[in-house]
Protein backbone atom coordinates (compact mmCIF):
# COMPACT_ATOMS: atom_id res chain seq x y z
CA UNK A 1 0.00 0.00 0.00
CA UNK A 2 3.06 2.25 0.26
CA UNK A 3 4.05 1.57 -2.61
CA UNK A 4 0.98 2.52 -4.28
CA UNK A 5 1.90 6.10 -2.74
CA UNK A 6 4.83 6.57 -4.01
CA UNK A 7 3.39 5.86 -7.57
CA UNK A 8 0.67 8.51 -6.81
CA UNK A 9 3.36 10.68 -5.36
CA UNK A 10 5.34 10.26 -8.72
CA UNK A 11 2.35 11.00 -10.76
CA UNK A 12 1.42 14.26 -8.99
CA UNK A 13 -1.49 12.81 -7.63
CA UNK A 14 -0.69 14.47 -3.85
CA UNK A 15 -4.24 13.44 -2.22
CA UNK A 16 -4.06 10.05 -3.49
CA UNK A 17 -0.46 9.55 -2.29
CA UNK A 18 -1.32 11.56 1.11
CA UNK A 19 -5.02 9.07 1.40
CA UNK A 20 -2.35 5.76 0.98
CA UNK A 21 0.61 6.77 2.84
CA UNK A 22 -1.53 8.03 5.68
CA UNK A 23 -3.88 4.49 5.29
CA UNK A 24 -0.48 2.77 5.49
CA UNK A 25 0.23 4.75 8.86
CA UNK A 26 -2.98 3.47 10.54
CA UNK A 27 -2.20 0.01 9.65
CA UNK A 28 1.76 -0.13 10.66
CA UNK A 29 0.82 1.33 13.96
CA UNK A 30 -2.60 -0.89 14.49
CA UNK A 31 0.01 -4.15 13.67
CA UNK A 32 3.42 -3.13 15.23
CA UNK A 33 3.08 -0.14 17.38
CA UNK A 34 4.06 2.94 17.43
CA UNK A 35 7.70 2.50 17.52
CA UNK A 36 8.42 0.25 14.62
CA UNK A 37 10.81 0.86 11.36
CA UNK A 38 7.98 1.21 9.13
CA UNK A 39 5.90 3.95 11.12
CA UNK A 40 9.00 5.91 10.69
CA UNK A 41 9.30 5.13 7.56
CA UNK A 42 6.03 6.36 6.49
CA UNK A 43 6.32 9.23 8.21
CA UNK A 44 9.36 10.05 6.42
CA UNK A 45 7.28 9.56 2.61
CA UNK A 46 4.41 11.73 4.20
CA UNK A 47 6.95 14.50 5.27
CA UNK A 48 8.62 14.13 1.54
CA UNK A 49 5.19 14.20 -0.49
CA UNK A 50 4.95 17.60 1.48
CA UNK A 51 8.05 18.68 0.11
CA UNK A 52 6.51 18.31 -3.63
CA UNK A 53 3.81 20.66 -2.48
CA UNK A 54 6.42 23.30 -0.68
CA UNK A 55 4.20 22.56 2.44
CA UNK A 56 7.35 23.07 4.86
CA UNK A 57 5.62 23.44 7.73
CA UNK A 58 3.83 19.94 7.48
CA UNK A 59 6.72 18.45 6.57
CA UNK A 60 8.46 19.76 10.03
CA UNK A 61 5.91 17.73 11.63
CA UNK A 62 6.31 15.05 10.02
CA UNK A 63 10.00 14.60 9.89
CA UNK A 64 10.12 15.42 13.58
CA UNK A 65 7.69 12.96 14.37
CA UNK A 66 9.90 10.15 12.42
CA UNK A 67 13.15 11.31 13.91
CA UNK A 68 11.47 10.09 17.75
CA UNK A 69 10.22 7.24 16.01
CA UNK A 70 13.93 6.25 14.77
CA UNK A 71 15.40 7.45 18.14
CA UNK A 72 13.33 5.03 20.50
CA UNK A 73 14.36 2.16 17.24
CA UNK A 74 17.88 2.82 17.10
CA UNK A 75 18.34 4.59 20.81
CA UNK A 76 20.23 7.49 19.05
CA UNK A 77 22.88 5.15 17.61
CA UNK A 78 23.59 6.70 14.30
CA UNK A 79 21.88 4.91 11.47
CA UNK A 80 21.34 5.59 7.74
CA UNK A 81 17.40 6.27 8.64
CA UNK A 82 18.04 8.95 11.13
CA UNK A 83 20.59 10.29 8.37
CA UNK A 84 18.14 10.27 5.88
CA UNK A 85 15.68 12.12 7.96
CA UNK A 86 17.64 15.03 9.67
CA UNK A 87 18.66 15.51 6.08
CA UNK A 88 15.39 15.87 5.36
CA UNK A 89 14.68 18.13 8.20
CA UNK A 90 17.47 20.38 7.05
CA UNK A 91 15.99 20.98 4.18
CA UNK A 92 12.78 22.17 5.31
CA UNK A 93 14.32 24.64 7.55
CA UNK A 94 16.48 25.56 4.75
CA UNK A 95 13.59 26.34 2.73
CA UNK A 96 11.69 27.96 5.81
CA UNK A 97 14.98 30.41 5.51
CA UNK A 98 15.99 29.14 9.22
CA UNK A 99 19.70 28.39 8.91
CA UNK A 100 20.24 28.53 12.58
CA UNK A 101 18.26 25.15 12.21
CA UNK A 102 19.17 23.56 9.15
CA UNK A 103 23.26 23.91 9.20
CA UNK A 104 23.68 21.67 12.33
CA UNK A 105 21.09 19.01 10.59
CA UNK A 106 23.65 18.91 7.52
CA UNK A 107 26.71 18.31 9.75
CA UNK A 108 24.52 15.46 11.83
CA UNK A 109 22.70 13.65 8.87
């Protein structure tokens, strides 16, 4: 079902892939809790269909959100994820014009 939201996402189709990423959401944390690789995950392609729609702010939330997702996983051991994400992250402040925020995120992820 992810999957099928990333195809949406890479067809434009930004309420489909939001409607199947966010069904996805439900479902990982219904099955394997909150804390589990693939919550995180989707949080992650939720905060990144965002990006294609320059809605920073929402993407904030939803990077953050992954990030203590991937901390209680990994116990903030460094990890490709976490990488992935404060890169992420950096962005979005980068494009929010808050460089106080982003520059540390580049040096971390």
């Amino acid at each position: 079902m992810s999957n099928i939201g990333v195809a949406y996402f890479k067809k434009r189709q930004f309420q489909e892939a939001d409607k199947h990423h966010k069904g996805c959401l439900d479902i990982y944390k219904r099955l394997n809790g909150e804390y589990d690789i693939s919550v995180a995950d989707t949080l992650n392609n939720i905060a990144v269909l965002y990006f294609g729609q320059k809605l920073w702010k929402d993407a904030e939330r939803y990077l953050l959100d992954s990030l203590k997702v991937y901390d209680e996983i990994f116990l903030g051991e460094p990890s490709s994820y976490v990488g992935g994400a404060l890169l992420n992250l950096a962005i979005v402040y980068r494009n929010l014009r808050d460089t106080d925020k982003a520059e540390p995120l580049y040096l971390k992820g």
